[in-house]
C-alpha atoms as a PDB file:
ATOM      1  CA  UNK A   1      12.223 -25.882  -8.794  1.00  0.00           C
ATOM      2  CA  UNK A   2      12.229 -27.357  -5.461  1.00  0.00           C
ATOM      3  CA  UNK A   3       9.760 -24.701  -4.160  1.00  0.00           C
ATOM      4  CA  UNK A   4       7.556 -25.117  -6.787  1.00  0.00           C
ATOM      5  CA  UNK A   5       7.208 -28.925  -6.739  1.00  0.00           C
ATOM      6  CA  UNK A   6       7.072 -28.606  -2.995  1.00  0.00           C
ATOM      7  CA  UNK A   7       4.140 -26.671  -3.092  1.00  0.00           C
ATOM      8  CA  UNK A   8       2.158 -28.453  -6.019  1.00  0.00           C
ATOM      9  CA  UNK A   9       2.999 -31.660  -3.998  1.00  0.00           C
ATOM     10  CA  UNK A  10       2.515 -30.777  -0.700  1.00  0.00           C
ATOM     11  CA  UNK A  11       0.175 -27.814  -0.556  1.00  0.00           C
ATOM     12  CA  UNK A  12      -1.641 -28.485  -3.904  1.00  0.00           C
ATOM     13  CA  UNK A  13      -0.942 -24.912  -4.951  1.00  0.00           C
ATOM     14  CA  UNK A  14       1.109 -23.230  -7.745  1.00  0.00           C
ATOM     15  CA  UNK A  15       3.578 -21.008  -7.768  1.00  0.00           C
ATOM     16  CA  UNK A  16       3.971 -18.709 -10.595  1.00  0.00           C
ATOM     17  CA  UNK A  17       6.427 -16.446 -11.428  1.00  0.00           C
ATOM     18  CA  UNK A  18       5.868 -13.675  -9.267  1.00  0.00           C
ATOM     19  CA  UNK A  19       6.128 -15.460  -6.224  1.00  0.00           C
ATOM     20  CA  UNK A  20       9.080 -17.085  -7.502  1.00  0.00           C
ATOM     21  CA  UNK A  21      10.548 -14.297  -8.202  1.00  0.00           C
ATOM     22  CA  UNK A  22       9.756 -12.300  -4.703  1.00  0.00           C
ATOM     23  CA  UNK A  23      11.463 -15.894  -3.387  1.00  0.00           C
ATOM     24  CA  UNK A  24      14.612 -15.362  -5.195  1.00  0.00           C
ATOM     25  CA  UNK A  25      14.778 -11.591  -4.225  1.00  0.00           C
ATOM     26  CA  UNK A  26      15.113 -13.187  -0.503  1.00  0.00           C
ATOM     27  CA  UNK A  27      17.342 -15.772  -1.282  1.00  0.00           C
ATOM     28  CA  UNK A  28      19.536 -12.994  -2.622  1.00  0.00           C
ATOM     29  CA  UNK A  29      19.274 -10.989   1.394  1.00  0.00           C
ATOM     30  CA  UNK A  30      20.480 -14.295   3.381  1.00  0.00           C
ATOM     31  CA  UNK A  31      23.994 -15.057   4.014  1.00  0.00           C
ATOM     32  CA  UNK A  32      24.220 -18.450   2.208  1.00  0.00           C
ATOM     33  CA  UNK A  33      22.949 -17.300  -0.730  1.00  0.00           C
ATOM     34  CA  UNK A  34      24.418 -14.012  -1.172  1.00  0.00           C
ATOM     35  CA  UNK A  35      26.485 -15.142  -4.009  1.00  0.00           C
ATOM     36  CA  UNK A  36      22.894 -14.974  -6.480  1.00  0.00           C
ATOM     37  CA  UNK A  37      24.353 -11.216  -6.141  1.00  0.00           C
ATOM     38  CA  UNK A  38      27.372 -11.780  -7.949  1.00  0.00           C
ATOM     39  CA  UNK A  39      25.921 -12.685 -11.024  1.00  0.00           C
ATOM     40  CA  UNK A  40      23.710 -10.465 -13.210  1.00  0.00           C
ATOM     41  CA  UNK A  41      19.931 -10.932 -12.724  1.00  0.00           C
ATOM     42  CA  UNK A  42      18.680 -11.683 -15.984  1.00  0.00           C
ATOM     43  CA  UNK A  43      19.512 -15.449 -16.628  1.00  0.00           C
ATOM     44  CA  UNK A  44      17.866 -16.031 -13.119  1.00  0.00           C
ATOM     45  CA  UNK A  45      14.545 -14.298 -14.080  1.00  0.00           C
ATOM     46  CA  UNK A  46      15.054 -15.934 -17.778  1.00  0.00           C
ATOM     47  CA  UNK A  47      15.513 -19.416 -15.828  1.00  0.00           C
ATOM     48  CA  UNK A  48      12.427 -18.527 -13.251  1.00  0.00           C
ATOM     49  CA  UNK A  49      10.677 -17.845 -16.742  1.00  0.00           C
ATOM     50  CA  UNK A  50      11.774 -20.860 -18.561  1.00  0.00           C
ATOM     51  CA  UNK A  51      10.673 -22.877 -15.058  1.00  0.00           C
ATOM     52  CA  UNK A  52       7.179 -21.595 -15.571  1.00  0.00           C
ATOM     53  CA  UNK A  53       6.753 -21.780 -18.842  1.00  0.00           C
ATOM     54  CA  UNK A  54       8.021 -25.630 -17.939  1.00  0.00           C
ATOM     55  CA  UNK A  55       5.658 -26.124 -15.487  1.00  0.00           C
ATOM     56  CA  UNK A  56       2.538 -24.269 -17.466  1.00  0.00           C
ATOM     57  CA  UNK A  57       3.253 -26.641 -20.302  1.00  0.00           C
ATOM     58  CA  UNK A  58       2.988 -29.538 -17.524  1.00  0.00           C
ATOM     59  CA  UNK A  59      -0.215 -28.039 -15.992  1.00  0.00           C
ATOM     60  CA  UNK A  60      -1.762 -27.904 -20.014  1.00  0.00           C
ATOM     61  CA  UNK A  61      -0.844 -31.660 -20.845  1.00  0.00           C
ATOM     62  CA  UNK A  62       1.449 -30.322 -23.708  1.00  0.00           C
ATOM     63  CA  UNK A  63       4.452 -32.137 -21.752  1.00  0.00           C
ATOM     64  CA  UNK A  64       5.970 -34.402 -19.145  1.00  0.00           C
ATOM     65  CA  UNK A  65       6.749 -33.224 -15.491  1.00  0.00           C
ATOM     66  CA  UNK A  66       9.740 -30.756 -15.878  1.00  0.00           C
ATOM     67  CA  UNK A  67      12.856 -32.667 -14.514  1.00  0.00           C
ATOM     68  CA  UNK A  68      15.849 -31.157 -12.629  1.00  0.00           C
ATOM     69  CA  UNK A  69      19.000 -30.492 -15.064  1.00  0.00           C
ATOM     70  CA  UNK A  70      22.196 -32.121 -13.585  1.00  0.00           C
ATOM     71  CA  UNK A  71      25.268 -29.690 -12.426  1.00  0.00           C
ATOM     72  CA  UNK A  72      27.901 -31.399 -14.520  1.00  0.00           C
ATOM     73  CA  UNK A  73      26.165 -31.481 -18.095  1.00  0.00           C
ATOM     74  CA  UNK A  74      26.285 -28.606 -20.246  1.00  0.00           C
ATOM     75  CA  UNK A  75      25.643 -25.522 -19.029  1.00  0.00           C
ATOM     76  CA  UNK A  76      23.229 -22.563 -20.578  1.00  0.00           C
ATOM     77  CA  UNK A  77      22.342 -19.358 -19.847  1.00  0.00           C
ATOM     78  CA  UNK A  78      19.664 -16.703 -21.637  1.00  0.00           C
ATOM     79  CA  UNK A  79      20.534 -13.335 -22.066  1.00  0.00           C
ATOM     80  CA  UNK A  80      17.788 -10.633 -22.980  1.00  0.00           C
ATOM     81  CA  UNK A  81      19.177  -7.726 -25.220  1.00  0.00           C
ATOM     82  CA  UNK A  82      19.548  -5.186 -22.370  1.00  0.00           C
ATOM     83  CA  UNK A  83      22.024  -7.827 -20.483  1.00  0.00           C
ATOM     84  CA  UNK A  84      25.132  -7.622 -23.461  1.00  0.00           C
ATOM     85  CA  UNK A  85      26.650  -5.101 -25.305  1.00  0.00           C
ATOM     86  CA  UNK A  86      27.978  -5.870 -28.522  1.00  0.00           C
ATOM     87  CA  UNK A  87      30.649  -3.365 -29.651  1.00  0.00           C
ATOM     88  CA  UNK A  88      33.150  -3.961 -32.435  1.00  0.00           C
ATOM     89  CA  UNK A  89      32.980  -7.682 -32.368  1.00  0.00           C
ATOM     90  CA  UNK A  90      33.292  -8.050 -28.422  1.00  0.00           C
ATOM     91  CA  UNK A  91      30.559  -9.338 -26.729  1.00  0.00           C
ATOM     92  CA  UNK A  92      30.300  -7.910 -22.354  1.00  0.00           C
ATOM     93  CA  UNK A  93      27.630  -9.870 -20.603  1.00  0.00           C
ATOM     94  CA  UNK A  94      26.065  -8.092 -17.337  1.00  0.00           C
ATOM     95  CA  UNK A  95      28.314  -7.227 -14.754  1.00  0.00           C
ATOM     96  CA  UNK A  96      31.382  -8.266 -16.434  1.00  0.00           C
ATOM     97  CA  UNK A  97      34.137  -5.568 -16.919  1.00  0.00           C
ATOM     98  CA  UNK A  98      35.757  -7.488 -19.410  1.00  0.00           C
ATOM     99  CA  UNK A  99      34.561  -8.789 -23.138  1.00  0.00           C
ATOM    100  CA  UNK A 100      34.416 -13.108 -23.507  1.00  0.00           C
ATOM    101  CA  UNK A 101      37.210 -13.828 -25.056  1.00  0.00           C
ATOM    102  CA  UNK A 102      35.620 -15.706 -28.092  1.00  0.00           C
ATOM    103  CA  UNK A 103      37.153 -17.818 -31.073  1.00  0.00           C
ATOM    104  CA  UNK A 104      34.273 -18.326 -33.954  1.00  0.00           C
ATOM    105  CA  UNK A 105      34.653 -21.079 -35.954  1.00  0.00           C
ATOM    106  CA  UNK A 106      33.184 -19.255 -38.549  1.00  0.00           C
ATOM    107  CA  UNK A 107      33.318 -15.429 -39.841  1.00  0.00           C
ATOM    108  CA  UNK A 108      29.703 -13.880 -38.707  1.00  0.00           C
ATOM    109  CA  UNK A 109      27.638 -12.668 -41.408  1.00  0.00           C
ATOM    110  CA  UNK A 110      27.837  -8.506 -41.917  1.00  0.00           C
ATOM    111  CA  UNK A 111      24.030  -8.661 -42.567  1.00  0.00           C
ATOM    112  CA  UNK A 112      22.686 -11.186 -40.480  1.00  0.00           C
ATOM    113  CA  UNK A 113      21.067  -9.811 -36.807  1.00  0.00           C
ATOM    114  CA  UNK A 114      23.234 -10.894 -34.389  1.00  0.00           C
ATOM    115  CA  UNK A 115      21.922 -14.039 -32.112  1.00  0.00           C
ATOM    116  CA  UNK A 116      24.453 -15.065 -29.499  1.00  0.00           C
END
């Protein structure tokens, strides 16, 4: 986010996702950032997505200035359906060898499409 304000500030130019996107492929080469490779790529690209879809909604007048989210509240993630595998009631995220150990509070409905 601090690219893109940066540059609408500063530059009077926006950044869409593309660029963003090229950005974070570097950020992923250099040695202080190297740990963006550690984690699976799609909730970065969902949050670059969810950042300009932020920001586009800013741009129309449909909402306020996107604000930054703070480390320490709750914490979110988006998963498309080619980052999980769902196999006899374990769900594996993206790079993870091992299923989340989940406790539902509630049996899932047999027929219900599954939305995690």
């Amino acid at each position: 986010m601090r690219k893109k304000t940066d540059a609408y500030y500063n530059d009077h130019q926006r950044l869409y996702y593309k660029e963003l996107s090229l950005l974070l492929t570097d950020l992923k080469k250099q040695e202080e950032t190297h740990w963006l490779n550690a984690v699976s790529s799609v909730p970065l690209q969902q949050a670059l997505r969810h950042l300009d879809k932020a920001f586009l909604n800013f741009f129309e007048g449909r909402a306020k200035y996107p604000t930054f989210h703070k480390k320490r509240n709750k914490q979110s993630a988006t998963y498309t359906a080619n980052a999980f595998t769902w196999h006899n009631g374990a769900l594996t995220l993206a790079k993870m060898s091992e299923p989340l150990d989940i406790r539902w509070s509630r049996p899932l409905p047999k027929d219900a499409p599954l939305r995690v």
